[in-house]
Protein backbone atom coordinates (compact mmCIF):
# COMPACT_ATOMS: atom_id res chain seq x y z
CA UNK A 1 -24.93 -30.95 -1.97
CA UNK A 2 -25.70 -27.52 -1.22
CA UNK A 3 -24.04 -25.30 1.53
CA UNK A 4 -25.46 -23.06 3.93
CA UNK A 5 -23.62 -20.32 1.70
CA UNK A 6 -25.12 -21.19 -1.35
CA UNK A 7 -28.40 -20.77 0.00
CA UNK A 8 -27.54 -17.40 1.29
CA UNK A 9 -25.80 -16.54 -1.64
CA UNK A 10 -29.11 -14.85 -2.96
CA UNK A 11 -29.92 -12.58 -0.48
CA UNK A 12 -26.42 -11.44 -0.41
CA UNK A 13 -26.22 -10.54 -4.08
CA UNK A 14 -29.32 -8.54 -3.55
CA UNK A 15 -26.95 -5.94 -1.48
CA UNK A 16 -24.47 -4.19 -3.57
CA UNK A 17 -21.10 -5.73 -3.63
CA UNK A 18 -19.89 -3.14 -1.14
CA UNK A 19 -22.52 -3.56 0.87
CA UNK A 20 -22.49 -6.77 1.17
CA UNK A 21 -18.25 -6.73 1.56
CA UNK A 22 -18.88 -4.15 4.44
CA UNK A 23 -21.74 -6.44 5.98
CA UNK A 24 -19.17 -9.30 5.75
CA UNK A 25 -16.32 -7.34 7.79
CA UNK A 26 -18.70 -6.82 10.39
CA UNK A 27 -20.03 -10.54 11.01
CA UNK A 28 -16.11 -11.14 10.42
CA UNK A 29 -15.55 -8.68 13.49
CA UNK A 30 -18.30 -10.33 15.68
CA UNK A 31 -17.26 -13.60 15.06
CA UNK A 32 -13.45 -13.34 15.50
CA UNK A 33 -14.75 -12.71 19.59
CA UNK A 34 -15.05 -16.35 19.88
CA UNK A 35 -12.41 -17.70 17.90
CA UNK A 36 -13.29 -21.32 19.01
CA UNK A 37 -16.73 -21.33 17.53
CA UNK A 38 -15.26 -20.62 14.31
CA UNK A 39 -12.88 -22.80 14.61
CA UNK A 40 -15.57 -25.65 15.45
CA UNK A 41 -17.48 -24.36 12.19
CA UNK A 42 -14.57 -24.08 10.00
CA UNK A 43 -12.75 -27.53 10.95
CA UNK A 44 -11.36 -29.30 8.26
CA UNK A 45 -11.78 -32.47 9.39
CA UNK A 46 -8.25 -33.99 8.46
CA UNK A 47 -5.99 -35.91 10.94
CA UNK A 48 -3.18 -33.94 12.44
CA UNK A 49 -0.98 -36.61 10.04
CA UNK A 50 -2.78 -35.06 7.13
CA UNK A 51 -2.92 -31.91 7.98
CA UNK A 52 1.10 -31.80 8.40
CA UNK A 53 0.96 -32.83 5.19
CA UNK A 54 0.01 -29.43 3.79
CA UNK A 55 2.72 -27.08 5.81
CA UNK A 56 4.83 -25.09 3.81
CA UNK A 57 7.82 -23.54 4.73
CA UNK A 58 8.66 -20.77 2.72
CA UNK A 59 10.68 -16.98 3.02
CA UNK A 60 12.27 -18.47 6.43
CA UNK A 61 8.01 -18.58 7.83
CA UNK A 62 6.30 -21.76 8.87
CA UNK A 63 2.78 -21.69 7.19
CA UNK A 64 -0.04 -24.71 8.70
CA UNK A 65 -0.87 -24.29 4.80
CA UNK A 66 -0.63 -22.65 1.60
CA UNK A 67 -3.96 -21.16 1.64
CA UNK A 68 -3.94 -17.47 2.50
CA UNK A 69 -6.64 -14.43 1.85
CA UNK A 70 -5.39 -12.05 -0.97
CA UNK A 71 -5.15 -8.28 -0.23
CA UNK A 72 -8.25 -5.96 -0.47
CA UNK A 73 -10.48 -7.83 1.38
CA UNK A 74 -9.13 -6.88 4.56
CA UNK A 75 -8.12 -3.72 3.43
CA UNK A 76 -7.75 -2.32 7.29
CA UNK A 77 -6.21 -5.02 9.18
CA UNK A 78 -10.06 -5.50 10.83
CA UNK A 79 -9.74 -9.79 10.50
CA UNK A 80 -6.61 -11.25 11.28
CA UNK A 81 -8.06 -13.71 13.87
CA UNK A 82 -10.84 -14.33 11.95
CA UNK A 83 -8.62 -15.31 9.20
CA UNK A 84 -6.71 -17.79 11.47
CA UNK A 85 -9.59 -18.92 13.32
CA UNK A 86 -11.37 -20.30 9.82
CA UNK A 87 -8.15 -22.06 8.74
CA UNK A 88 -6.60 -20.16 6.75
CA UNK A 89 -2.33 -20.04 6.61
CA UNK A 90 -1.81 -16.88 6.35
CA UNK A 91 -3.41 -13.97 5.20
CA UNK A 92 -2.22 -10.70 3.04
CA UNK A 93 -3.83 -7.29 4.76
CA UNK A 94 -3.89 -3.98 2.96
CA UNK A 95 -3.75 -2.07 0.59
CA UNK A 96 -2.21 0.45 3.38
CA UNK A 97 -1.17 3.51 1.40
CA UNK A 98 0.90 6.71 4.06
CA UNK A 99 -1.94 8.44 3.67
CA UNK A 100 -5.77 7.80 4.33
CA UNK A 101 -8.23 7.54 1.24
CA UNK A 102 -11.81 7.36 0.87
CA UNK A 103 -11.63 5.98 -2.66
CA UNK A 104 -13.52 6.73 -5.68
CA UNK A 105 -17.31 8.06 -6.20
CA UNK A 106 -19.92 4.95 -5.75
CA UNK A 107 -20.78 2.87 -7.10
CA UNK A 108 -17.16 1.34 -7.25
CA UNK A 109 -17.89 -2.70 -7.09
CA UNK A 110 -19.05 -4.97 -9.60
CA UNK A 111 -20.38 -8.62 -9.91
CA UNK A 112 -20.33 -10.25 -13.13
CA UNK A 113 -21.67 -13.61 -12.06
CA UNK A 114 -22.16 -15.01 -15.73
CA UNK A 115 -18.28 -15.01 -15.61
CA UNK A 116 -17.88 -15.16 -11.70
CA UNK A 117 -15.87 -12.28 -11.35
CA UNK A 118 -15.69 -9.04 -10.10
CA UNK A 119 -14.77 -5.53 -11.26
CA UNK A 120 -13.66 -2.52 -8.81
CA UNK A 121 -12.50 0.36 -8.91
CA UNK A 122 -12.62 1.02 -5.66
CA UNK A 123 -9.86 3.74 -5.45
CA UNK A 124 -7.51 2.06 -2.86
CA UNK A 125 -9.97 3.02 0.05
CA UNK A 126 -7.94 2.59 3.47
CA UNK A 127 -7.18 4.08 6.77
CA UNK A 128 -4.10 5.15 6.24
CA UNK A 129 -0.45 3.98 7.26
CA UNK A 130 -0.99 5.58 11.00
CA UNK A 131 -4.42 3.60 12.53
CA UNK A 132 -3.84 0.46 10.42
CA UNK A 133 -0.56 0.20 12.36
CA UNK A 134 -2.14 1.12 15.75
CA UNK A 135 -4.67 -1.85 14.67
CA UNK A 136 -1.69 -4.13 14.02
CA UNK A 137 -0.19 -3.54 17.31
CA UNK A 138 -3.35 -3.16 19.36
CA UNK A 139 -4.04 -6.94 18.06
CA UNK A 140 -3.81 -10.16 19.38
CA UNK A 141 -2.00 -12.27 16.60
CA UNK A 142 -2.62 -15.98 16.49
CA UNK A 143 0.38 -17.76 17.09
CA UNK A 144 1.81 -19.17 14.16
CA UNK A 145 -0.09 -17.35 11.82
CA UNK A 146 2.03 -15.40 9.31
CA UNK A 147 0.98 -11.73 8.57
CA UNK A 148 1.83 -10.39 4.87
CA UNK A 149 1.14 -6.50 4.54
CA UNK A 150 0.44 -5.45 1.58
CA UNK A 151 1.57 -1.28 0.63
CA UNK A 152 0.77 1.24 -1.95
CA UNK A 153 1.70 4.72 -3.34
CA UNK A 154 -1.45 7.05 -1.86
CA UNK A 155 -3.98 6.98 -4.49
CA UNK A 156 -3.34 11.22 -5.45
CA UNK A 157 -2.18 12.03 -8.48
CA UNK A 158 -0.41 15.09 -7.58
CA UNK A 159 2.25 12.45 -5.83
CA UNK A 160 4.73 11.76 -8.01
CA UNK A 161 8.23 11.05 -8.95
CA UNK A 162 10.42 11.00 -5.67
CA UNK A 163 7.85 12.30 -3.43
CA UNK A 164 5.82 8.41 -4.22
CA UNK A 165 8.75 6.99 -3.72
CA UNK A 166 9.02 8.39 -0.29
CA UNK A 167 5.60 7.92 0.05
CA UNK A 168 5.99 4.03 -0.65
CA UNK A 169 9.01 4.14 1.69
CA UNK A 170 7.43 6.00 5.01
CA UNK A 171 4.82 3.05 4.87
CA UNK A 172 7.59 0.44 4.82
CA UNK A 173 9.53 1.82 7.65
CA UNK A 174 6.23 1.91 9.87
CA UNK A 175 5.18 -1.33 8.60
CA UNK A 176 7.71 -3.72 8.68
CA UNK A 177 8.65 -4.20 12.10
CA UNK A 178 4.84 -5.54 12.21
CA UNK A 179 5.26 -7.67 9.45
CA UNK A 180 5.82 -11.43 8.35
CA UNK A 181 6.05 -10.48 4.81
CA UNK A 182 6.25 -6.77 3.28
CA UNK A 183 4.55 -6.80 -0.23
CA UNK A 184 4.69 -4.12 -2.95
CA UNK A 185 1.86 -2.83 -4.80
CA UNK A 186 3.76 -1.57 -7.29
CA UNK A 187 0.86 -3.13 -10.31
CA UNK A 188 -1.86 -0.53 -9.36
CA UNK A 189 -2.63 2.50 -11.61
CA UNK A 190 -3.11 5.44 -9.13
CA UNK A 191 -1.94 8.02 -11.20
CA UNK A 192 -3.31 10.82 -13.38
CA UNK A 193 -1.64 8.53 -16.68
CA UNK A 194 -2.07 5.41 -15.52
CA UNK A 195 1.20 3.98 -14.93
CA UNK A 196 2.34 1.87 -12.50
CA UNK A 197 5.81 1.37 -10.82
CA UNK A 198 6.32 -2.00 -12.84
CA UNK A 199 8.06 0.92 -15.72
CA UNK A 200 11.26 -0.79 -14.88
CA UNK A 201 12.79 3.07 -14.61
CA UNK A 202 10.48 3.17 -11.67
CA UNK A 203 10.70 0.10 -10.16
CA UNK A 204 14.66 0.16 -9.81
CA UNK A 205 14.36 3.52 -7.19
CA UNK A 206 11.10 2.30 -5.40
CA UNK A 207 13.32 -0.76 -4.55
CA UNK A 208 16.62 1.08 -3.93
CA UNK A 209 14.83 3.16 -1.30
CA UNK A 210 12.65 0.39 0.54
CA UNK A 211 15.60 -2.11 0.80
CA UNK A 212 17.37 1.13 1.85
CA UNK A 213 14.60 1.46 4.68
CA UNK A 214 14.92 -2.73 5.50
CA UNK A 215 18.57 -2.34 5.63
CA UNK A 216 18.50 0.41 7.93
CA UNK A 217 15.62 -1.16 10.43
CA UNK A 218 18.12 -4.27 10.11
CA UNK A 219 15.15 -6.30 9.63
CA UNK A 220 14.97 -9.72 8.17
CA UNK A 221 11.43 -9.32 6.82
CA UNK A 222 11.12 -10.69 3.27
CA UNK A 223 9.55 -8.30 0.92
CA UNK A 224 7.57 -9.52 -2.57
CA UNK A 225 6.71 -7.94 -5.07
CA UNK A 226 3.13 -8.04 -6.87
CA UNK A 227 2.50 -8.01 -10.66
CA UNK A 228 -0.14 -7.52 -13.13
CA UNK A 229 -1.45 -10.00 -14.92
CA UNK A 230 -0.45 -10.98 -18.79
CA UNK A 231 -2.69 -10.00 -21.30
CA UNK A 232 -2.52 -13.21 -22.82
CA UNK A 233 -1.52 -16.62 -21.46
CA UNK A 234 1.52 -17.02 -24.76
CA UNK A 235 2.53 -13.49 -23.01
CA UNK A 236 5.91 -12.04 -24.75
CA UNK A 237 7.86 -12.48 -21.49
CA UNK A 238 10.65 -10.20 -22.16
CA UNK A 239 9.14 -7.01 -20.17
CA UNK A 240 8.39 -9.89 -16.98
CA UNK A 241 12.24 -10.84 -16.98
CA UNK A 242 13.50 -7.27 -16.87
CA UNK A 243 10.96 -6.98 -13.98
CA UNK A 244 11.93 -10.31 -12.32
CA UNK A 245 15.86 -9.62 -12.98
CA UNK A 246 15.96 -6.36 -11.56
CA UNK A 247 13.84 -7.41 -8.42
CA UNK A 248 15.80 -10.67 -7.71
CA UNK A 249 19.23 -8.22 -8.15
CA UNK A 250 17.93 -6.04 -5.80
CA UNK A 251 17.52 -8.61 -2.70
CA UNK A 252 13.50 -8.94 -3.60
CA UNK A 253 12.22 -12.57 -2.07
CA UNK A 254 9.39 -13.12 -4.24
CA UNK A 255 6.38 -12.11 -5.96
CA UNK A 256 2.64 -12.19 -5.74
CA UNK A 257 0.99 -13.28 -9.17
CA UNK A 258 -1.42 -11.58 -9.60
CA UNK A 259 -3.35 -8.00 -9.73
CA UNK A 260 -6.26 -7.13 -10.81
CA UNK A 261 -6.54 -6.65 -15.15
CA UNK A 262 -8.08 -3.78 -16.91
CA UNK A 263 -9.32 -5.55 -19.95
CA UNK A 264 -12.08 -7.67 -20.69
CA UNK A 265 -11.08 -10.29 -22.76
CA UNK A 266 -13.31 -13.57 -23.21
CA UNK A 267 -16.15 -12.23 -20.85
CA UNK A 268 -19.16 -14.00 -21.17
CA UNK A 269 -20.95 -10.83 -19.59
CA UNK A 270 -22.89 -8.56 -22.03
CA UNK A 271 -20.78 -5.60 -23.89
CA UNK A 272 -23.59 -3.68 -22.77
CA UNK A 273 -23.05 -4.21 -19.09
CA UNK A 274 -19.90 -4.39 -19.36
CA UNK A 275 -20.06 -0.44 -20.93
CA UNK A 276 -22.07 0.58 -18.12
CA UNK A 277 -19.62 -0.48 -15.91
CA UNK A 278 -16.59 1.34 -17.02
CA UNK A 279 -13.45 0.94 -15.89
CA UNK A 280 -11.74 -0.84 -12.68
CA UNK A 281 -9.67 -3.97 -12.02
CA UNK A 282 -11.18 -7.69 -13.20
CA UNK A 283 -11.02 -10.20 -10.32
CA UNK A 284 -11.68 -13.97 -10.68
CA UNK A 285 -12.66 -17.05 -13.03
CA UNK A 286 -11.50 -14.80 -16.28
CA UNK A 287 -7.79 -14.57 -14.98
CA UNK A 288 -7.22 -18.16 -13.89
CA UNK A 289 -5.47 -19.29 -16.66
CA UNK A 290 -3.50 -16.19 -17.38
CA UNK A 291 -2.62 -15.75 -13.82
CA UNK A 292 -1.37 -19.65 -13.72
CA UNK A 293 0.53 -18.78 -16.68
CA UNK A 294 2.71 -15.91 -15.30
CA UNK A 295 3.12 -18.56 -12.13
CA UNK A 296 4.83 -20.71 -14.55
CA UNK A 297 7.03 -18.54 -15.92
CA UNK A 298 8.02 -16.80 -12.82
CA UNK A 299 9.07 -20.05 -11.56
CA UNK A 300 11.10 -21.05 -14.37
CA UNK A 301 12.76 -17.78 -14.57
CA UNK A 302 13.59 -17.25 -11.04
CA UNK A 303 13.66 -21.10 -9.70
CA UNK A 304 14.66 -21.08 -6.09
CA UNK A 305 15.69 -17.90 -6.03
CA UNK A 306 11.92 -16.55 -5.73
CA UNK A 307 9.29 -18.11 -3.30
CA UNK A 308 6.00 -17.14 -5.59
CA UNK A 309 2.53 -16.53 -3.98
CA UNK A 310 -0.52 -17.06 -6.92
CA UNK A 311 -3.62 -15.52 -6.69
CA UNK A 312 -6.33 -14.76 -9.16
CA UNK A 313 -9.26 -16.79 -10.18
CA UNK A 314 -8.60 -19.46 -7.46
CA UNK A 315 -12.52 -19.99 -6.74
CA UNK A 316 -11.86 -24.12 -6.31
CA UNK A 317 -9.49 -26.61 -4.52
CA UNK A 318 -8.32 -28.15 -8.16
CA UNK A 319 -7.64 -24.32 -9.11
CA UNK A 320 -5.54 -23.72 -6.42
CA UNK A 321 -3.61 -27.09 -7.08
CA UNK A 322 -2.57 -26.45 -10.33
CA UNK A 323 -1.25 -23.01 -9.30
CA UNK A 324 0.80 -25.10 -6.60
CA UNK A 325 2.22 -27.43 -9.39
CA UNK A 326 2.65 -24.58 -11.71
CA UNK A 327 5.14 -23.05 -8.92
CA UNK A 328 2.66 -21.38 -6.48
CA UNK A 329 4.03 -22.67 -2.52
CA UNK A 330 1.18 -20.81 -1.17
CA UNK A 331 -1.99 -19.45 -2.55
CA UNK A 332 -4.18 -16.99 -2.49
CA UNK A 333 -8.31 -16.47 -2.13
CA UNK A 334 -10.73 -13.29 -2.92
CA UNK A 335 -13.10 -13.42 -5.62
CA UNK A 336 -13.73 -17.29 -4.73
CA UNK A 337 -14.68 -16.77 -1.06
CA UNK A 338 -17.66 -14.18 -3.17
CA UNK A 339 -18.78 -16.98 -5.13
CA UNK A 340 -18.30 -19.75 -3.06
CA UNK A 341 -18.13 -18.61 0.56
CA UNK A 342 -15.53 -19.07 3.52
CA UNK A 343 -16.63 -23.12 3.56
CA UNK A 344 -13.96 -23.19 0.68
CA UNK A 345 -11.10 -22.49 3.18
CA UNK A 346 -11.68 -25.96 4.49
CA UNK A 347 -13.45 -27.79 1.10
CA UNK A 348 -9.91 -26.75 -0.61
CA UNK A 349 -7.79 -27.89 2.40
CA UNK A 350 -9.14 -31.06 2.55
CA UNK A 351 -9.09 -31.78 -1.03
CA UNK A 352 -5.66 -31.18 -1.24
CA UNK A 353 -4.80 -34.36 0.82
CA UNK A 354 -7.10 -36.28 -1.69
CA UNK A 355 -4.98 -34.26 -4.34
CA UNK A 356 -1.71 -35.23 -3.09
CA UNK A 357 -2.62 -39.08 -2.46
CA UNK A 358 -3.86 -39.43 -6.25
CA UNK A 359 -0.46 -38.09 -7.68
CA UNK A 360 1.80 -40.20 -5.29
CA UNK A 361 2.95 -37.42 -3.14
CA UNK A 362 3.58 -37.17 0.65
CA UNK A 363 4.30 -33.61 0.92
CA UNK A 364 2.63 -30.14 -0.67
CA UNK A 365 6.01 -28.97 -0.74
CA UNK A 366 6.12 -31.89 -3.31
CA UNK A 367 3.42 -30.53 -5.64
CA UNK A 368 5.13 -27.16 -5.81
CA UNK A 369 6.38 -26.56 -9.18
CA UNK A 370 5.87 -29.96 -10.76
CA UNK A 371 4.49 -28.05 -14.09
CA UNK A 372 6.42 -25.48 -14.80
């Protein structure tokens, strides 16, 4: 049957993807003023019973369920009671970098609907660390409602070495007395070469000095740590452990699978599109199974030693149950909610309960790691 979004879907895509993302925020920011309206909308219909059935509890949080909104679609901490108030669990702000951005030239957003996905580049766009946290504070959080924060080396290339480190670190010590969960961005290329801090020789310091910061705050917050994707889903795994190892040594509670890739493997979008296009980070249906796969293997390499967060190409309820029973105990939603539209917060939570029922299982807690 078709939904309200999929007839709107149309006039939406006629906007640019930014403009339509920006357009979004806005009827997100209007309709978060009457929380109970969305609420109405948004219902799930399940039974308290059932919907008991889908709380997780995870990194010492209680979560109403695993379904959370992935960083960069609330980039500025605008939504958080919108998020609640359409049933999500949880949801993942940020990118919040120390500094403010603007991002790269437009355009910077991409649909490639033949493959439902999206490209960006968008250049880590943000406030900065100083009025996202005024925003945090100025809120009203929903009870209940867990708040991951996500954080990022300033997107300039002229910040390197120690001085992103400390960049990395002044946004942790702001940030995580406001936070649920602290998570790393440490899978994003913002520098002049490219690299990222998953070069084990920088990861090791970038955690020394924001565990330093955690320990001296003498906070509790768990902090995760986000990865790229695999290029392939039979991945040689031996560059993951060292990255898994070395976080896990250093006191690291989990990890968020996955970023954004850079390649364009199996796209059923034309070369020639995909040339005009250039370069920026692939979103949705194309990482699924790659994204899953690195799920799998975190979970088998770091058991219960990790709590693991999957994200990437979750666009359906089934999607987001085999990243639960690959070792997923929450989940996360971006690209999907393009394609498919916020009534997949509540399509997915309700066929998760029919999910459960056909495998035997009382529990989502059950489901979580059943394949790996």
């Amino acid at each position: 049957m078709p939904t309200l979004y999929s007839a709107l879907r149309p006039l939406l895509f006629r906007a640019t993807p930014e403009g339509a993302h920006h357009l979004s925020i806005r009827a997100g920011k209007l309709g978060q003023r009457a929380p109970g309206v969305l609420r109405a909308v948004f219902r799930s219909g399940l039974s308290r019973e059932q919907a008991a059935r889908l709380s997780v509890r995870a990194l010492g949080l209680e979560f109403a369920n695993p379904i959370g909104v992935a960083a960069g679609l609330d980039k500025n901490a605008e939504l958080i009671p919108m998020w609640a108030a359409v049933g999500l669990g949880f949801c993942e702000v940020g990118s919040i970098s120390a500094l403010p951005s603007a991002g790269n030239p437009k355009p910077r957003a991409f649909r490639l609907p033949e493959d439902r996905a999206l490209v960006n580049r968008m250049g880590l766009n943000n406030h900065g660390l100083d009025a996202i946290a005024r925003r945090i504070e100025r809120t009203r959080r929903p009870a209940g409602f867990p708040l991951a924060i996500n954080i990022v080396k300033t997107h300039d290339p002229s910040i390197l070495g120690d001085a992103g480190i400390q960049d990395f670190a002044a946004s942790a010590r702001r940030l995580l007395p406001l936070a649920d969960l602290l998570v790393l961005n440490v899978s994003c290329p913002n520098t002049t070469e490219g690299k990222t801090f998953e070069d084990p020789e920088a990861l090791e310091p970038l955690l020394d000095a924001v565990m330093r910061v955690r320990a001296e705050l003498a906070s509790t917050v768990p902090v995760l740590v986000k990865l790229s994707p695999p290029a392939t889903v039979d991945f040689d795994s031996a560059a993951v452990d060292e990255l898994v190892d070395l976080s896990l040594e250093r006191g690291i509670a989990g990890f968020v699978a996955t970023n954004t890739a850079s390649d364009r493997a199996g796209l059923r979008t034309s070369p020639g599109r995909l040339d005009a296009i250039g370069r920026g980070g692939l979103s949705g249906a194309p990482l699924a199974s790659r994204a899953e796969a690195l799920v799998r293997h975190l979970a088998r390499r770091a058991g219960d030693r990790a709590v693991i967060i999957g994200v990437g190409g979750i666009d359906s309820p089934e999607e987001a149950y085999r990243r639960i029973r690959a070792g997923a105990s929450l989940v996360e939603l971006y690209t999907g909610l393009v394609y498919e539209g916020p009534g997949l917060i509540p399509r997915t939570a309700r066929r998760l309960v029919e999910l459960l029922d056909a495998d035997g299982l009382e529990l989502l807690e059950d489901a979580v790691g059943l394949d790996r």
